[in-house]
N, C-alpha and C. Protein backbone atom coordinates (compact mmCIF):
# COMPACT_ATOMS: atom_id res chain seq x y z
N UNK A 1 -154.26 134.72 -100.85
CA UNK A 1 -153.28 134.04 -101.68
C UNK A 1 -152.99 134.84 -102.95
N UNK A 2 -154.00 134.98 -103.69
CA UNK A 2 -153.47 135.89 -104.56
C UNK A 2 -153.00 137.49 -104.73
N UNK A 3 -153.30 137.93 -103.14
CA UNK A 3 -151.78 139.42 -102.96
C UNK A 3 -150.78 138.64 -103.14
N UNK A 4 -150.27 137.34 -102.06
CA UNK A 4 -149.35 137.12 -101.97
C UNK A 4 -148.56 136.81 -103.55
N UNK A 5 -149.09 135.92 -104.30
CA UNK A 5 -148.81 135.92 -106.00
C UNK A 5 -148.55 137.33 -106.47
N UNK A 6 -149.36 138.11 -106.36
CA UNK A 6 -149.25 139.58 -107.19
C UNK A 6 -148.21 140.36 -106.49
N UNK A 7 -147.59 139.91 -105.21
CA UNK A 7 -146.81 140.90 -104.57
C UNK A 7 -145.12 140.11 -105.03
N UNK A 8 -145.36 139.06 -105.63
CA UNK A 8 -144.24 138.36 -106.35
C UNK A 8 -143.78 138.04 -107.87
N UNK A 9 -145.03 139.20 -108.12
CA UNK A 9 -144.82 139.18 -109.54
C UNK A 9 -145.08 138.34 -110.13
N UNK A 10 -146.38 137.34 -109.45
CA UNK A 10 -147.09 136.08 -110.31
C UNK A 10 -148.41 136.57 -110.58
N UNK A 11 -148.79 137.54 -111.83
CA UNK A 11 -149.90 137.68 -111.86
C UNK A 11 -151.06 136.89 -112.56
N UNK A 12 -150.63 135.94 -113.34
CA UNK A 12 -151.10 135.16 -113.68
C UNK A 12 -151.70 133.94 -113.00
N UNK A 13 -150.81 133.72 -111.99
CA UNK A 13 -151.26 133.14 -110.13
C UNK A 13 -152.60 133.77 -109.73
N UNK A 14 -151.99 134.88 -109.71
CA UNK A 14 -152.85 135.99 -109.20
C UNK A 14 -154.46 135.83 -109.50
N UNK A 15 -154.57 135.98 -110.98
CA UNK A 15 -155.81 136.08 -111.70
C UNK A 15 -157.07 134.79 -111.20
N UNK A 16 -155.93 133.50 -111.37
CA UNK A 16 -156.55 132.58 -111.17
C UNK A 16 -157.10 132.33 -110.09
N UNK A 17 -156.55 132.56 -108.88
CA UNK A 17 -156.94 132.66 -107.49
C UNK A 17 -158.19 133.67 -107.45
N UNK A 18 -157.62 134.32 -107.96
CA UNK A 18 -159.44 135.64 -108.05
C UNK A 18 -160.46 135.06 -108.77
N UNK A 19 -160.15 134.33 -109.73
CA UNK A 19 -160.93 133.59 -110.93
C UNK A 19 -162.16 132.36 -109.62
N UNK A 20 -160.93 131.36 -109.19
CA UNK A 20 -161.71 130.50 -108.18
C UNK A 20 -162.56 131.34 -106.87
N UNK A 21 -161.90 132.15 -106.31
CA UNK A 21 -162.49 132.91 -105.29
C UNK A 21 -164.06 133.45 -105.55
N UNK A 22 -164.51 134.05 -107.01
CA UNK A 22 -165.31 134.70 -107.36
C UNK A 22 -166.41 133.46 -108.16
N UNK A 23 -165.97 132.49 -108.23
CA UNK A 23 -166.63 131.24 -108.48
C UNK A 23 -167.39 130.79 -106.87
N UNK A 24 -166.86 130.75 -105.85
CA UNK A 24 -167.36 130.84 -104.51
C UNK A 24 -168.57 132.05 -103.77
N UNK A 25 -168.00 133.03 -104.34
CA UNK A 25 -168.19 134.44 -103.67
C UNK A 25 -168.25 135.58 -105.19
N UNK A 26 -169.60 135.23 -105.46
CA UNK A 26 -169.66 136.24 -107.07
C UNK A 26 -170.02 137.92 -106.31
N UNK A 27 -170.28 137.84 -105.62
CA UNK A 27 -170.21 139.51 -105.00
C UNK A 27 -169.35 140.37 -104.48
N UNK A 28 -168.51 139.97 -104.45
CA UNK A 28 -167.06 140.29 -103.46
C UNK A 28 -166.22 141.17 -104.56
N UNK A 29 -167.05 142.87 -104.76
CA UNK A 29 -165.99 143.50 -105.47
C UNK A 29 -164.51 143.68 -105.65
N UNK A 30 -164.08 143.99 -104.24
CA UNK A 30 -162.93 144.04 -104.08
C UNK A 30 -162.13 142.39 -104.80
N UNK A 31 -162.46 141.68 -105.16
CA UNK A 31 -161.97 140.30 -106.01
C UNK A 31 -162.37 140.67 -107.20
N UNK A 32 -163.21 141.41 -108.33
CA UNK A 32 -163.15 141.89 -109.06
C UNK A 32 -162.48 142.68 -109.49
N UNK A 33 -161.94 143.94 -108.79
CA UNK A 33 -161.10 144.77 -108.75
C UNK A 33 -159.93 144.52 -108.43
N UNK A 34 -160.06 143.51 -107.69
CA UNK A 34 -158.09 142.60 -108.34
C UNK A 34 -157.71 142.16 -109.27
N UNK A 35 -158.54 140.95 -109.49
CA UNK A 35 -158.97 140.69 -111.01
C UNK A 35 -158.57 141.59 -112.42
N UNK A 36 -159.24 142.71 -112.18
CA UNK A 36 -159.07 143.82 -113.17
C UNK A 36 -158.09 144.05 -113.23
N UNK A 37 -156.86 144.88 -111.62
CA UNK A 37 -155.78 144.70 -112.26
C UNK A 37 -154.94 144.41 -112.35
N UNK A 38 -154.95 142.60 -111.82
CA UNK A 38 -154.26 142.18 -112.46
C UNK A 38 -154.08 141.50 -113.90
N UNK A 39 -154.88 141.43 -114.33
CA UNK A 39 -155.17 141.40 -115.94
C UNK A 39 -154.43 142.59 -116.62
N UNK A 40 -154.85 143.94 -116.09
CA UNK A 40 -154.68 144.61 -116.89
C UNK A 40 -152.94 144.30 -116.49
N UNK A 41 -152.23 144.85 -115.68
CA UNK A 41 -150.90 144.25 -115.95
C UNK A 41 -150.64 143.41 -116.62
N UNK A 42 -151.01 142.20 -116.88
CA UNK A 42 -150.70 141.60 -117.85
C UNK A 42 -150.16 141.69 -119.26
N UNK A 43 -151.19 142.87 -119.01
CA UNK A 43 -151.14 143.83 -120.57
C UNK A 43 -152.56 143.12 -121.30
N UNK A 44 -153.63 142.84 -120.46
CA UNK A 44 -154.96 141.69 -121.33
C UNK A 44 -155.73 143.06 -121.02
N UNK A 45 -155.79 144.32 -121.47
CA UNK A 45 -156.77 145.62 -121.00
C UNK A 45 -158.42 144.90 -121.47
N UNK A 46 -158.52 144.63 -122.25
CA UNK A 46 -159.52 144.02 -123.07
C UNK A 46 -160.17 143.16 -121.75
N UNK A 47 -159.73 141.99 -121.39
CA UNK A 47 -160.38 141.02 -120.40
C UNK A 47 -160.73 141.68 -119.03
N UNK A 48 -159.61 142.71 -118.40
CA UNK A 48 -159.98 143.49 -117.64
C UNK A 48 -161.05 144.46 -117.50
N UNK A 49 -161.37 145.24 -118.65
CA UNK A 49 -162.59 145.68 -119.12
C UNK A 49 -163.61 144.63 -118.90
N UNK A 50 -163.58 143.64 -119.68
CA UNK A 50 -164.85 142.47 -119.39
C UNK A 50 -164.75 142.13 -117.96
N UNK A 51 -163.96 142.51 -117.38
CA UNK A 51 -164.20 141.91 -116.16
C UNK A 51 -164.75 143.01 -115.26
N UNK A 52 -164.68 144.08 -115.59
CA UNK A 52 -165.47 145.03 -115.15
C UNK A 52 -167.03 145.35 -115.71
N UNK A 53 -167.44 144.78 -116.86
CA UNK A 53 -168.91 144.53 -116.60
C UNK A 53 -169.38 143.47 -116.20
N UNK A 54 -168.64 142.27 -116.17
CA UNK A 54 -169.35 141.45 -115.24
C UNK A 54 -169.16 141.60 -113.88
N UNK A 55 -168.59 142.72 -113.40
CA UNK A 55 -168.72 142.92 -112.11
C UNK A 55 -169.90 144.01 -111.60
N UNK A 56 -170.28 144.72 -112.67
CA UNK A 56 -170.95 145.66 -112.28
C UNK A 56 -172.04 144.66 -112.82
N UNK A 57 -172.38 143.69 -113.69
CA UNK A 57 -173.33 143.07 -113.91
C UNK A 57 -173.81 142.53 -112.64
N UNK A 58 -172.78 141.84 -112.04
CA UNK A 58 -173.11 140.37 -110.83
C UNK A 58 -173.81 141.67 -109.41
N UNK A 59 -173.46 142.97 -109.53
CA UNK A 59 -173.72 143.27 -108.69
C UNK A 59 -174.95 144.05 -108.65
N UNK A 60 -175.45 144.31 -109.57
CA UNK A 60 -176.44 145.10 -110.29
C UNK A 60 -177.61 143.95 -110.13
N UNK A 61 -177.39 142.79 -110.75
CA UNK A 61 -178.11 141.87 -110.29
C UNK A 61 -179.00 141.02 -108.87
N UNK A 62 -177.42 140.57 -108.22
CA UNK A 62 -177.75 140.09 -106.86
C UNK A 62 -178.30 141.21 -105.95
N UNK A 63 -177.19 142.49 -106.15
CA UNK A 63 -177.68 143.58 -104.61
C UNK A 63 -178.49 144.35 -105.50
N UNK A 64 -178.32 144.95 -106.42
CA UNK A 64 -179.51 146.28 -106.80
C UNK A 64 -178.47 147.27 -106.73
N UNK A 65 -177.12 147.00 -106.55
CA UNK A 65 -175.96 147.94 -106.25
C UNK A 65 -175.03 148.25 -107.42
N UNK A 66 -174.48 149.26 -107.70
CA UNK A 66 -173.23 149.88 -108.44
C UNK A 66 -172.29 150.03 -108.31
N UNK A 67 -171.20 149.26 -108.87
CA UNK A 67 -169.78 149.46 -108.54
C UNK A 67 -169.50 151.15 -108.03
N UNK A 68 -168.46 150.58 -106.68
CA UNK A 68 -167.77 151.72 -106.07
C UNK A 68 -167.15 152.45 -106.13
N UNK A 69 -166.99 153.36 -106.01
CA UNK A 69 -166.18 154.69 -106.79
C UNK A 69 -164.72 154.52 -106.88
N UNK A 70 -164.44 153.31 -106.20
CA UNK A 70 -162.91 152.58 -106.13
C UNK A 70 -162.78 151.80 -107.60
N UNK A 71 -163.70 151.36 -107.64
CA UNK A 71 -163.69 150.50 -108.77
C UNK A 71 -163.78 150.80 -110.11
N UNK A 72 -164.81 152.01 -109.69
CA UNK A 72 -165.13 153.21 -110.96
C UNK A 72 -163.93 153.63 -111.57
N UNK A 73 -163.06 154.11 -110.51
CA UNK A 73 -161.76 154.69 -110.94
C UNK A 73 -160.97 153.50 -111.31
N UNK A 74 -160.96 152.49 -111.05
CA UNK A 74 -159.85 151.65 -111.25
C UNK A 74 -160.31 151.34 -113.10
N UNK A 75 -161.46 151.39 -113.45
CA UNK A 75 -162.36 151.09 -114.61
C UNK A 75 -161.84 152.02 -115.37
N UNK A 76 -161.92 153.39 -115.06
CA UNK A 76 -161.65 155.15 -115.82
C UNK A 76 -160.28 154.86 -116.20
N UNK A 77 -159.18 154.26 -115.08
CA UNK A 77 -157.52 154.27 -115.35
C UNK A 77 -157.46 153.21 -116.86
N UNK A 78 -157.96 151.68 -116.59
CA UNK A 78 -157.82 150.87 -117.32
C UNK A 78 -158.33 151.11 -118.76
N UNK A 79 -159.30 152.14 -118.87
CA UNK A 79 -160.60 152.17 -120.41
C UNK A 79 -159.53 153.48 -120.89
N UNK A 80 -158.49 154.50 -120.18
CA UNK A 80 -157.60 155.55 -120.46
C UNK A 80 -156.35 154.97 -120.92
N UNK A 81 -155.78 154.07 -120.53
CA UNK A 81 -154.58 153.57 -120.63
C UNK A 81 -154.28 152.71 -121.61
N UNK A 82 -152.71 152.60 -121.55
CA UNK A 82 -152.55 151.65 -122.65
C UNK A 82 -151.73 150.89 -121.96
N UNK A 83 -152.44 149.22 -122.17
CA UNK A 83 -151.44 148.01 -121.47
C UNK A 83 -150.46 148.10 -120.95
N UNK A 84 -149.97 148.23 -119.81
CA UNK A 84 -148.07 147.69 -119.58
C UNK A 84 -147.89 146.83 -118.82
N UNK A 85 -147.41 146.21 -118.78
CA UNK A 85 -146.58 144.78 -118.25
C UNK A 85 -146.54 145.31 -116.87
N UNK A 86 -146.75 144.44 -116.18
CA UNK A 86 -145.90 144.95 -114.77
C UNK A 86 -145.67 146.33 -114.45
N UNK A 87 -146.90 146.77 -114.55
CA UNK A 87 -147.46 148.10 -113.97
C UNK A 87 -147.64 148.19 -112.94
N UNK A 88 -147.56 149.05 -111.58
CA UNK A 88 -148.60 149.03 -110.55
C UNK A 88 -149.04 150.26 -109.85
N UNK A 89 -150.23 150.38 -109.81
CA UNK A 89 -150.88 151.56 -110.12
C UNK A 89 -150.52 152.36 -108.35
């Protein structure tokens, strides 16, 4: 549900659907890494960042594991950049 929001330019849809999903399923990077960017589109770089240590937190925790080099990079683009609206990477 929330591609389908983000592929319509509801990212704020978007977020929230990742928001509930990860309330269900706190391990599920790839929902973090949506999360991230769709925030960061938003132009919220700040919350997206936080949402990237609590992802590397939740996972560091439960598995003993480190965000993926997908995620890494998606982290490197967002901590380099500067906000834009309706970006897509």
């Amino acid at each position: 549900m929330a591609y389908l929001y983000a592929t319509l330019g509801m990212y704020q849809e978007a977020a929230q659907q990742c928001r509930k999903a990860l309330v269900r399923q706190p391990c599920r990077e790839g929902i973090h890494r949506a999360l991230m960017g769709y925030l960061w589109r938003m132009g919220r770089r700040d919350e997206a960042l936080a949402q990237f240590r609590a992802c590397a937190q939740v996972l560091s925790r439960e598995l003993d594991a480190e965000p993926s080099p997908e995620t890494m990079q998606l982290y490197q683009h967002i901590l380099q950049s500067q906000p834009a609206r309706l970006h897509h990477l």
